[in-house]
Every structure is written in structure tokens, then in C-alpha cells.
Protein backbone atom coordinates (compact mmCIF):
# COMPACT_ATOMS: atom_id res chain seq x y z
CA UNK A 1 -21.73 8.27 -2.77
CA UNK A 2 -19.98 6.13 -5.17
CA UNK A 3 -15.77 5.45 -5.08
CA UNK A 4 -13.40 4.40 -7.27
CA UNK A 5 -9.77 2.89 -6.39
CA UNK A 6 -6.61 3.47 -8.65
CA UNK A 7 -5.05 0.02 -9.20
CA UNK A 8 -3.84 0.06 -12.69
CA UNK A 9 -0.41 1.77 -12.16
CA UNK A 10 3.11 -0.79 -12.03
CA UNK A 11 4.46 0.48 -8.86
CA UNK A 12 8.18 1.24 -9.79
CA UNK A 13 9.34 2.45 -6.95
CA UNK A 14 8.13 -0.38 -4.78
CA UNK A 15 10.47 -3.03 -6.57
CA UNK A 16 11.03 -5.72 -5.75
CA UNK A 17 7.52 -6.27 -4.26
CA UNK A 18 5.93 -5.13 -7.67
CA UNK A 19 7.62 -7.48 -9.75
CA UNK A 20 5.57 -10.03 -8.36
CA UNK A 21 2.36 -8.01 -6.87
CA UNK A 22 0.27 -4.88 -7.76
CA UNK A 23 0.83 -1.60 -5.61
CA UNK A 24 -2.73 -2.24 -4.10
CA UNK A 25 -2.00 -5.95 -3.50
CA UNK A 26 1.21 -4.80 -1.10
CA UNK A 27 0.34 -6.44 2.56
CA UNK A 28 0.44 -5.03 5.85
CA UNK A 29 0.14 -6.92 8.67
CA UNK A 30 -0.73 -9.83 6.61
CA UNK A 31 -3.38 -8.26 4.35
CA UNK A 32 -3.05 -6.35 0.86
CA UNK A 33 -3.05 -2.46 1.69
CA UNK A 34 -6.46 -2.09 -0.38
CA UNK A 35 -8.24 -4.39 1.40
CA UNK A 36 -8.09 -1.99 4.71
CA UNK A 37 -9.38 0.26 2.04
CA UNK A 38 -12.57 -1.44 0.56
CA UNK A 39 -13.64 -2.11 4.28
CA UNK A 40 -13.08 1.85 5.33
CA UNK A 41 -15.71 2.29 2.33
CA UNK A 42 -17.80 -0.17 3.50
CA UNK A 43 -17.57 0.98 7.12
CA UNK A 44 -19.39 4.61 5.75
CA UNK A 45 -21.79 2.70 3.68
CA UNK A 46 -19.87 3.09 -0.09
CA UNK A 47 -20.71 -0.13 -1.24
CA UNK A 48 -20.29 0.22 -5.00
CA UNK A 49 -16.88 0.18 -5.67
CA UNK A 50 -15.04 0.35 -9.22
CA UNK A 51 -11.19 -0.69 -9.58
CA UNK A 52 -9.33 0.46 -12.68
CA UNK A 53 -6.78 -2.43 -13.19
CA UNK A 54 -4.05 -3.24 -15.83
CA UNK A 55 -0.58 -4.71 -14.47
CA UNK A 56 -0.95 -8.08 -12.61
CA UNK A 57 -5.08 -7.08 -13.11
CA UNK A 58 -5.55 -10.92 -12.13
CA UNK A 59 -4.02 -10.80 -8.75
CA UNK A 60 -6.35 -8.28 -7.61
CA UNK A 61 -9.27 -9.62 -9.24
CA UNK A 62 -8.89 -12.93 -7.88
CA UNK A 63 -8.60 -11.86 -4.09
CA UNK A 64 -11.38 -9.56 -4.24
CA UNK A 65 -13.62 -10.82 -6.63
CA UNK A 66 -17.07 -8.95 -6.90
CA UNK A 67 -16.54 -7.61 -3.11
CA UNK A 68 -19.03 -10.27 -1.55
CA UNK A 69 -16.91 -10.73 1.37
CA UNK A 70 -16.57 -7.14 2.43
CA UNK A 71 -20.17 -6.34 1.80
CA UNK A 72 -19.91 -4.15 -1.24
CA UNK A 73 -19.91 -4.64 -5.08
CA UNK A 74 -16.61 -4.20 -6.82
CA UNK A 75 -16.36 -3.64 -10.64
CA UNK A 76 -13.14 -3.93 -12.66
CA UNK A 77 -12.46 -2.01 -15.76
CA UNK A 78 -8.86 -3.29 -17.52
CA UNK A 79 -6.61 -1.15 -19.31
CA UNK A 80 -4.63 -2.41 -21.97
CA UNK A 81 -6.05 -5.26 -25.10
CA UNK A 82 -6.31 -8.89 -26.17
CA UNK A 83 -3.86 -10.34 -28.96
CA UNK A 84 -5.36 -12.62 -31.74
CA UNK A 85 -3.43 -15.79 -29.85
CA UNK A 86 -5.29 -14.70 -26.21
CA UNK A 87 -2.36 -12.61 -24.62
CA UNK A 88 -3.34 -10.00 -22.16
CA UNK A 89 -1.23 -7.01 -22.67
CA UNK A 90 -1.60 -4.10 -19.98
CA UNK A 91 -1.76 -0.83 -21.00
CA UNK A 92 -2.56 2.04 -18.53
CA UNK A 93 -4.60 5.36 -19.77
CA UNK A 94 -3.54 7.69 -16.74
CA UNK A 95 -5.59 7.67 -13.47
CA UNK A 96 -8.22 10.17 -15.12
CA UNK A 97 -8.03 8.42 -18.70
CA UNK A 98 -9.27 5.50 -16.48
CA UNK A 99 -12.08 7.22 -15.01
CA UNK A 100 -13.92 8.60 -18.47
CA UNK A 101 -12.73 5.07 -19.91
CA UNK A 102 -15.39 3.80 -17.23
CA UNK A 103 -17.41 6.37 -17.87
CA UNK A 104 -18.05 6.30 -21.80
CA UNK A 105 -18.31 2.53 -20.87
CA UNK A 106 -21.03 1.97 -18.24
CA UNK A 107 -22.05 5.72 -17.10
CA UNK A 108 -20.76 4.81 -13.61
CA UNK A 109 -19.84 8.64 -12.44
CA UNK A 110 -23.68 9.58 -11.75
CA UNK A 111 -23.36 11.04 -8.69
CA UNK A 112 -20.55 12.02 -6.54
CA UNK A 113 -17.60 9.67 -5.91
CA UNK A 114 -14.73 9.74 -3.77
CA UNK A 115 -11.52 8.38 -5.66
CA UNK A 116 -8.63 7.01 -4.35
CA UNK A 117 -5.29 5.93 -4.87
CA UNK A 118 -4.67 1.88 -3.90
CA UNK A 119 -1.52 2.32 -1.95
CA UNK A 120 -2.02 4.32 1.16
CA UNK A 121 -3.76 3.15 4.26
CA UNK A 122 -6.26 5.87 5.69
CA UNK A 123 -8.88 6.30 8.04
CA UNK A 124 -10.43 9.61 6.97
CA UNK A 125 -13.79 10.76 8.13
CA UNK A 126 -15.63 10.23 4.54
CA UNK A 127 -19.08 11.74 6.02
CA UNK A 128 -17.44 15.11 6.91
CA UNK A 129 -14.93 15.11 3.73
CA UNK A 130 -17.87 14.55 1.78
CA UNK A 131 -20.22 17.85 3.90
CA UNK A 132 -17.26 20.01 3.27
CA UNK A 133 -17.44 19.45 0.13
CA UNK A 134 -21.26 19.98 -0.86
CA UNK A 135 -21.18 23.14 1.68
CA UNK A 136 -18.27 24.89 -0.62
CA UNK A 137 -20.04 24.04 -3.57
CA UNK A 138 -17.18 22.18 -5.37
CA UNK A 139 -16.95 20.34 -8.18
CA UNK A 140 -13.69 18.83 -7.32
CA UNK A 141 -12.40 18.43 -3.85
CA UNK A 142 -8.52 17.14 -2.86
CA UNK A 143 -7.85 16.42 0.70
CA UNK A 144 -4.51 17.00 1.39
CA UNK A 145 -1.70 17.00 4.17
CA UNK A 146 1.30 18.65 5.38
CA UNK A 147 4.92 17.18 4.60
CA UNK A 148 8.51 18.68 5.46
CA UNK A 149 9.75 21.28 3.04
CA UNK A 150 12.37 18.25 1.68
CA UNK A 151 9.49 15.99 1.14
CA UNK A 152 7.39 17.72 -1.57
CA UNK A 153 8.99 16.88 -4.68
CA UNK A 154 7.96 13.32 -4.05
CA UNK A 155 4.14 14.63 -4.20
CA UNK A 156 1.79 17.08 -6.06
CA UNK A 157 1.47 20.12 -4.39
CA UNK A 158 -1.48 22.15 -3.49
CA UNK A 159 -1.50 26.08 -3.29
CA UNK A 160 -5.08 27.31 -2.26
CA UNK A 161 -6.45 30.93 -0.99
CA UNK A 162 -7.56 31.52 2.44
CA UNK A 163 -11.25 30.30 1.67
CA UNK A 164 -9.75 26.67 0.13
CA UNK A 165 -9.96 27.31 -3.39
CA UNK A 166 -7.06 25.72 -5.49
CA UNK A 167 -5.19 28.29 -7.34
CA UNK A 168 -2.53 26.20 -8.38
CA UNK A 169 -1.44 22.66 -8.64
CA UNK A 170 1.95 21.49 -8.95
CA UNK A 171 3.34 18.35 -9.73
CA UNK A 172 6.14 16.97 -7.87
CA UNK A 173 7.97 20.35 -8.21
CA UNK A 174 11.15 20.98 -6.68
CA UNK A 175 12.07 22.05 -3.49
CA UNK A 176 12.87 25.40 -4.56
CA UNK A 177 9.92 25.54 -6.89
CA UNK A 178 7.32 24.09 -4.81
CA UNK A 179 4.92 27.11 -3.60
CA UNK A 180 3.34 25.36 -0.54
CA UNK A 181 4.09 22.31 1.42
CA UNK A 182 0.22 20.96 1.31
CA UNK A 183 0.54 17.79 -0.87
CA UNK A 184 -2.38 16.02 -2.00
CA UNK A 185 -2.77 12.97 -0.68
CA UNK A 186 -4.48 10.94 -3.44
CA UNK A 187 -8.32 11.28 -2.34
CA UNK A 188 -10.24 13.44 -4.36
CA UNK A 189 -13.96 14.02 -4.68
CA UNK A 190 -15.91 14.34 -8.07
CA UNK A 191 -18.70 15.16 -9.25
CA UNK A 192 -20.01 14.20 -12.13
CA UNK A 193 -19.43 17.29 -14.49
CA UNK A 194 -15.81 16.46 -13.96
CA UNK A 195 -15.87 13.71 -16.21
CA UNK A 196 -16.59 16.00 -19.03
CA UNK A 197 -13.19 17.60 -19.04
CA UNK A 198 -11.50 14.35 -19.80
CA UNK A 199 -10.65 14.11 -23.17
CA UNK A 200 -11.51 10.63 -24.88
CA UNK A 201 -9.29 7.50 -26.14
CA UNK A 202 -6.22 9.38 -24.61
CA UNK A 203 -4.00 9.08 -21.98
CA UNK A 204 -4.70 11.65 -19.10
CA UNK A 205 -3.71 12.03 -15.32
CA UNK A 206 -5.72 13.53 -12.74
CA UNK A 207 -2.48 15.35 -10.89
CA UNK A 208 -0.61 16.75 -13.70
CA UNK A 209 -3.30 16.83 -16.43
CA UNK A 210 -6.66 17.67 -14.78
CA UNK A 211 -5.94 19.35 -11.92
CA UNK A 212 -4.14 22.29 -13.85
CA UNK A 213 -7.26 22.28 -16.30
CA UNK A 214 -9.51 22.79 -13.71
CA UNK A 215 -7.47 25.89 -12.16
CA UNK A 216 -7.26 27.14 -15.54
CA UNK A 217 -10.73 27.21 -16.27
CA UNK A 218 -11.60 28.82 -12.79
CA UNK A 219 -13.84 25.76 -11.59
CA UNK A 220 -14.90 25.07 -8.12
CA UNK A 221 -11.87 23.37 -7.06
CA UNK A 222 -10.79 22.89 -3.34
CA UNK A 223 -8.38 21.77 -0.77
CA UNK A 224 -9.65 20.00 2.35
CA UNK A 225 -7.09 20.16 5.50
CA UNK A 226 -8.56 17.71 7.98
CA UNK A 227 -6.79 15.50 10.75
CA UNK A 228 -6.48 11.88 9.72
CA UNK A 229 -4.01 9.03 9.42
CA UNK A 230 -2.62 8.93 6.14
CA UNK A 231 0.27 5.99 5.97
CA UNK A 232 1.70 6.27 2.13
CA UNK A 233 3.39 3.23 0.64
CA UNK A 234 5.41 5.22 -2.32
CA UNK A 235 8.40 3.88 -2.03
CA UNK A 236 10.43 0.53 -0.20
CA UNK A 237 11.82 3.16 2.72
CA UNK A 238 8.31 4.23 2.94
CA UNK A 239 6.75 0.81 3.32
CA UNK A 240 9.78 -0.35 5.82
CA UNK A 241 8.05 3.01 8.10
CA UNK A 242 4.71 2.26 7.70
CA UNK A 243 5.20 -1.22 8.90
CA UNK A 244 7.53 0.03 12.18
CA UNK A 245 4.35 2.25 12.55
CA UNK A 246 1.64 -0.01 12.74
CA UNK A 247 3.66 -2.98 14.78
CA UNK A 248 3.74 -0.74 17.33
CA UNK A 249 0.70 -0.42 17.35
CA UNK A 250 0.44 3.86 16.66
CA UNK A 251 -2.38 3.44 14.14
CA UNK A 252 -5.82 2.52 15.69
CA UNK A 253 -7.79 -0.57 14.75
CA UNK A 254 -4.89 -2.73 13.18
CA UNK A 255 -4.50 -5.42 15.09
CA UNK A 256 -1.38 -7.69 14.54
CA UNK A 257 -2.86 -10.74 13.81
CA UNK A 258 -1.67 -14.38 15.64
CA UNK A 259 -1.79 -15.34 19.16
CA UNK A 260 0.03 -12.75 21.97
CA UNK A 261 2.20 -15.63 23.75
CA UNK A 262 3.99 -12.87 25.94
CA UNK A 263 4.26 -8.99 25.85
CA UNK A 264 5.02 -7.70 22.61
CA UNK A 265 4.63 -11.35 21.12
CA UNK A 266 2.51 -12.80 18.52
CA UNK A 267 2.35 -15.79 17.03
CA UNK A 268 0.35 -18.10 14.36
CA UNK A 269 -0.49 -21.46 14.40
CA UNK A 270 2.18 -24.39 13.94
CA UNK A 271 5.20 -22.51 14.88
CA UNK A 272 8.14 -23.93 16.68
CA UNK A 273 10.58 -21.33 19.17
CA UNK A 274 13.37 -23.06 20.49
CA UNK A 275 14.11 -20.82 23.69
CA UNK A 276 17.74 -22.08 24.37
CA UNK A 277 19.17 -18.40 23.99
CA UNK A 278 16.72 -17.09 21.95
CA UNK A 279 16.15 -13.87 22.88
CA UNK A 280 12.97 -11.73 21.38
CA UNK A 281 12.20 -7.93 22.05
CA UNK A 282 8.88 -6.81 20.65
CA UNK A 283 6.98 -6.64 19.11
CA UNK A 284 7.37 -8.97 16.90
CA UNK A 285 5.15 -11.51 15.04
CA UNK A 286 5.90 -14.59 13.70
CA UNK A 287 3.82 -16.11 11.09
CA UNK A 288 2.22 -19.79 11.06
CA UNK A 289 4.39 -22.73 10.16
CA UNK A 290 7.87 -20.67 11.37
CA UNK A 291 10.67 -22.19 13.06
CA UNK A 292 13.14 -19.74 14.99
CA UNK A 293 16.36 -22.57 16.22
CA UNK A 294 18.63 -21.75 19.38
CA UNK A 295 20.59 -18.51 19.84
CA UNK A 296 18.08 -16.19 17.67
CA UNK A 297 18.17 -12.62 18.54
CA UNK A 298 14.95 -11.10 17.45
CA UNK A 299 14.01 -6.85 17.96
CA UNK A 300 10.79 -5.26 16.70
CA UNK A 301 9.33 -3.70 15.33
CA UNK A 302 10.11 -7.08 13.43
CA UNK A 303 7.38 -8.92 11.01
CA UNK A 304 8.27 -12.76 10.17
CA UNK A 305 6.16 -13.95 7.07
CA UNK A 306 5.02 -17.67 7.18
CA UNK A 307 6.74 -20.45 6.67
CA UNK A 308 10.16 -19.15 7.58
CA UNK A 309 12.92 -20.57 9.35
CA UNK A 310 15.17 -18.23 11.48
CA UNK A 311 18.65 -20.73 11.65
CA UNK A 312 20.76 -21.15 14.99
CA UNK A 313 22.59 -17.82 15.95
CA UNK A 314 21.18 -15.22 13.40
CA UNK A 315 19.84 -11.98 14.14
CA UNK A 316 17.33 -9.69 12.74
CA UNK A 317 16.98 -5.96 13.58
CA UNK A 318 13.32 -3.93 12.67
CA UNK A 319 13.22 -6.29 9.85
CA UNK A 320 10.20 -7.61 7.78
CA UNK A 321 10.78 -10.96 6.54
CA UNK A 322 7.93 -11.95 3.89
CA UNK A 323 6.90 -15.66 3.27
CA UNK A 324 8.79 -18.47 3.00
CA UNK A 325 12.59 -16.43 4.15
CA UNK A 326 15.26 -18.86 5.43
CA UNK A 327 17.82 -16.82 7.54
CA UNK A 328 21.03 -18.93 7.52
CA UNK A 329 23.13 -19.51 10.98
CA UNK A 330 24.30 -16.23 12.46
CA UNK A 331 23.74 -13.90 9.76
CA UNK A 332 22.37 -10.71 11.08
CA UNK A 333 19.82 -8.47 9.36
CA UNK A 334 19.56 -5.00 10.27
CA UNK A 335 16.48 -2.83 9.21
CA UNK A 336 16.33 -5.19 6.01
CA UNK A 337 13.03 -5.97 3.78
CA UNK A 338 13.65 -9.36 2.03
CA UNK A 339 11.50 -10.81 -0.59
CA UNK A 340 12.16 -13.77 -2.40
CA UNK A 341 15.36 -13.62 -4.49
CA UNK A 342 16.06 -9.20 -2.94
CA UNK A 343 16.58 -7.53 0.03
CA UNK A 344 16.04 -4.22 0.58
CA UNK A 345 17.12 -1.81 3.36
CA UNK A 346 15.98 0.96 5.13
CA UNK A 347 16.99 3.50 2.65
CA UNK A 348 15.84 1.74 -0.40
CA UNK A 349 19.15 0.16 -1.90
CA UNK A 350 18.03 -3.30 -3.18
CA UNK A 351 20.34 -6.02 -3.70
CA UNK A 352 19.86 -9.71 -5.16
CA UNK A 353 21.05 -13.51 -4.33
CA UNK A 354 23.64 -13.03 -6.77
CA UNK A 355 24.84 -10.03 -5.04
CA UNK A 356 25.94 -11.93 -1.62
CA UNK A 357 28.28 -14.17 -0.87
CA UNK A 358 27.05 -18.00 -0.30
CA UNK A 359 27.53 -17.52 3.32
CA UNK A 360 25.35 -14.31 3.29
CA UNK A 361 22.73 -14.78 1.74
CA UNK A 362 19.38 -14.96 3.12
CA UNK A 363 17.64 -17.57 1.02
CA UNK A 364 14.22 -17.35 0.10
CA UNK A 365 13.92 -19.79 -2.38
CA UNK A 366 14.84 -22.80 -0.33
CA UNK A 367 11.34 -24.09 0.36
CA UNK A 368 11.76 -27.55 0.74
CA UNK A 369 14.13 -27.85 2.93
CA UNK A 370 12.50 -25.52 5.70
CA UNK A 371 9.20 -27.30 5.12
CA UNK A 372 10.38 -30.61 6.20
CA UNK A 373 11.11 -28.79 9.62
CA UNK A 374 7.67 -27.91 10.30
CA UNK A 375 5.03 -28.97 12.23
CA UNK A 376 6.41 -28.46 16.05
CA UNK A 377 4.34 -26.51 18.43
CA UNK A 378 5.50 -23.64 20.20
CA UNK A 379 7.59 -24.26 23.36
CA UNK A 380 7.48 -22.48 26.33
CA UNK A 381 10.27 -20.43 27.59
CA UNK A 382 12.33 -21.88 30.09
């Protein structure tokens, strides 16, 4: 079996983390999201791996390169063109446009392949996905999952007969219109006579496009309902959850990475605690090169990116704090995502530097002058 990873698409919804990084490239507990991916592949012996890539293509091609380091062989295929004067513009084709783009290109779809979208962290059981599949006889396979009634017009929903056969695909309906509450979770199976059905030099999309083609036409087409983590990154409320969930430690085999200095404590290398009233409920990590000053109040689920430095008095609340965040004296940060120049909260609302007062604002940009306080070691309680 062959796969194939979605990584062309901008990632709206995830701003302000996309204005800088691709979906895939989004970390979690220090690494990018598809990375946990590549090595669930490699774990059930997929080792030829293609990535359709457009926005911020570079990023992701530069951290993965041709897969050496997980054991596989990864293959790029940009969308967009090349200007006279050397500028790369991106230009996606829709998630299937990308796969007969690759296809008309190098012949990769040969033999079955398992696709999937670069933003969600799984652990699915590819071996039996991939029996249940031959045993129906299907030519297309989506393995989906259950969400609340309130929660499907964020998704494409699956209706299917008792035997698993997809009758009808909808995308993101309504509440009201939706027809099931199975949602497809953005792993499909293919085999290769699917790639027929995708129409040439245009752009197409597996959900809304091919899907509904292949009901039409009466194909082989089936749901899979299996047990299996399935941690979505859709949106910034979603990725705030998904973090909570795996700091504490809920989803098996991710580790929080650092040295566990006391329960529900991790640390990295070079970081300097100053314990007079510093209080810290976990967990919590706190990444290499930190400094957290007197008087900090720190609860987890609480991530602390490197080369931050937590002032005297402030306070941060099941908060993720990405590289390089100065906290200033007694501010207090409650279920907040901040990234560079934004912050986001819990629910999504993002707001920028020049959206807080002087006082407020947690400043991300002010490198140098938290650099200079490095270089401490970590000091004991008292």
C-alpha cells in the first residue's frame, strides 16, 4: 500500500498560525502534526509517501525532505507555477485535482493508497482499515466517526445502508439538513480506477466533487466505523483541545518531551524557575532556554514554547505559549493561544499587539531582551 498526505490547502481557519506555517506544519507537543503522521505510516510499513504541496510548500519540504529520517520516501508534487522573474506562485487544484495531477505526472496511484488529510493526528489500525476494505470489494473506502448533532456542518457527512455502502455524501450541510451524524474523517482508501473519474487540468475536491460522483454512478463506495483516536486540528478552539488532550496525557504514545523535574512537570534544557512564590500545577512543560521570575502562577494543561520569559507576578491559565512569548509582570492569561504578534482564546476570537493596551500586551516580538536573561539552570524548589 501506497499513501498520499493533503498539504497543499492555506489553513484559514487556523489563523494566525497559518500566516506563518502550513496546516500540516502546526506542532504538537513540539513537533509538526504530520510528522506523527509519516511515522504512523511508517510504523505499518507505508514507506512511499507523496505530499501534494502549494502554500508555504518550502516549509514542509525543508523539514521533511525525501523522508530519510523516518524511514520512508516522500515525494512532493507543487501546485501552482513559476513567473518569468523566478516567483513561486501557489495555486491549489482541490485535494482530488492534486491526486490525478500526480497521477498524469508520474503514474504513482498503481495500487491501492490510503490518503489523508495533514492536519489531524490519528492512530488508526491501517492493516484492518485496509482488510475491510479488500473484503467489501470497494473501490473507495472513507473511515469515518461520530460527532454531536451541532457539530456536522463543520464536516462532510456520510449516509450509508446497513451493509456500509455510501448512498449519499454531504458536504458540510446544515444541521437541519444533515441526514446522519457519521462525518468523514479525512482518510480514504483508493484504488486505482478511482483516478479515472478525475477530470484533467481542473480544479476538483474529493468531498464535494468526487464523492457525490461516485454515489451517482453506483460504485463500490463505503463507510468504515472503527474505534480509533482521531484528534482534528480544524480550527484555533480545536487546536487549544487537542493540546489540553494530549498534555494530559489521554492519547497513548505522545510523550511530552523535556525532563519530569516533579509530578506533572517537564522541563528542557537551560531553563531558569525562580521558586520564590512561584507556584505550578500540572502539567505543564516548559521549553529550553525559558525563564519563569518570582510570583508566577502556572496551571496545565499549560505548554510554554522555548525561549520565553514568564515576568514576576503573571499568570497563565490552560494556555499554550509558542516560541519566543514574553509575558509582562502580572498579566494573567486565561485559556489563551499566543503567537507572535496574536493571541487567540479558547473560543477562537483573535486579537493583535495593536489591539492591547501597552500594559497588556503579551509581547512576542521582544527577543533580545529575554535572550540576554538566559542561560541559568533550573533551581530547586525551596
Amino acid at each position: 500500500m501506497k499513501a498520499m498526505i493533503l498539504a497543499a490547502g492555506k489553513g484559514t481557519r487556523v489563523r494566525p498560525l497559518t500566516y506563518d506555517l502550513p496546516k500540516p506544519m502546526i506542532p504538537l507537543l513540539g513537533k509538526p502534526v504530520m510528522a506523527y503522521l509519516v511515522e504512523h505510516l511508517a510504523k505499518y510499513g507505508v514507506t512511499d509517501i507523496m505530499v501534494n504541496v502549494s502554500y508555504l510548500h518550502e516549509k514542509i519540504e525543508e523539514y521533511f525532505g525525501e523522508g530519510d529520517q523516518f524511514g520512508v520516501q516522500i515525494g512532493y508534487s507543487f501546485e501552482g507555477y513559476t513567473k518569468d522573474d523566478g516567483e513561486v506562485v501557489p495555486m491549489p487544484i482541490g485535494s482530488a485535482g492534486g491526486m490525478k495531477k500526480i497521477q498524469e505526472f508520474g503514474g504513482f496511484f498503481d495500487q491501492t493508497t490510503i490518503v489523508l488529510c495533514g492536519d489531524a493526528l490519528i492512530d488508526l489500525d491501517l492493516k484492518s482499515a485496509l482488510f475491510e476494505h479488500r473484503r467489501k470489494g470497494a473501490m473507495a473506502s472513507v473511515v469515518t466517526r461520530e460527532v454531536p448533532w451541532d457539530k456536522v456542518s463543520s464536516y462532510g457527512v456520510v449516509v450509508a445502508d446497513a451493509a456500509g455502502r455510501i448512498t449519499e455524501f454531504q458536504e458540510k450541510p446544515s444541521q437541519e439538513e444533515a441526514r446522519s451524524n457519521f462525518i468523514s474523517t479525512g482518510i480514504y482508501i483508493f484504488e486505482p480506477e478511482v483516478l479515472d473519474l478525475i477530470p484533467s487540468g481542473v480544479s476538483f475536491d474529493i468531498g464535494s466533487e468526487l464523492f457525490p460522483l461516485l454515489v451517482e454512478r453506483g460504485l463500490p463506495f463505503y463507510a468504515q466505523r472503527r474505534p480509533f483516536n482521531w484528534l482534528d486540528i480544524g480550527t484555533m478552539s480545536d487546536y487549544w483541545e487537542v493540546l489540553q488532550t494530549v498534555l494530559t496525557g489521554e492519547v497513548a504514545h505522545l510523550d511530552v518531551p523535556g525532563t519530569q523535574i516533579e509530578d506533572g512537570l517537564w522541563v528542557g534544557l537551560n531553563t531558569h524557575i525562580d521558586w520564590n512564590g512561584t507556584t505550578i500545577e500540572g502539567p505543564v512543560y516548559i521549553g529550553s532556554g525559558s525563564r519563569i521570575e518570582a510570583g508566577v502562577h502556572i496551571v496545565g494543561p499549560t505548554w510554554i514554547g522555548h525561549g520565553s520569559h514568564i515576568c514576576a507576578g503573571a499568570e497563565l491559565v490552560r494556555s499554550v505559549l509558542f516560541e519566543y512569548t514574553r509575558v509582562l509582570a502580572d498579566v494573567s492569561l486565561y485559556e489563551t493561544i499566543v503567537f507572535k504578534d496574536y493571541s487567540v482564546d479558547r473560543q477562537g476570537e483573535m486579537r493583535h499587539v495593536s489591539e492591547y493596551s501597552s500594559e497588556e500586551w503579551v509581547n512576542a516580538r521582544d527577543r533580545r531582551s529575554h535572550r540576554r536573561t538566559q542561560g541559568e539552570p533550573i533551581t530547586s524548589k525551596p
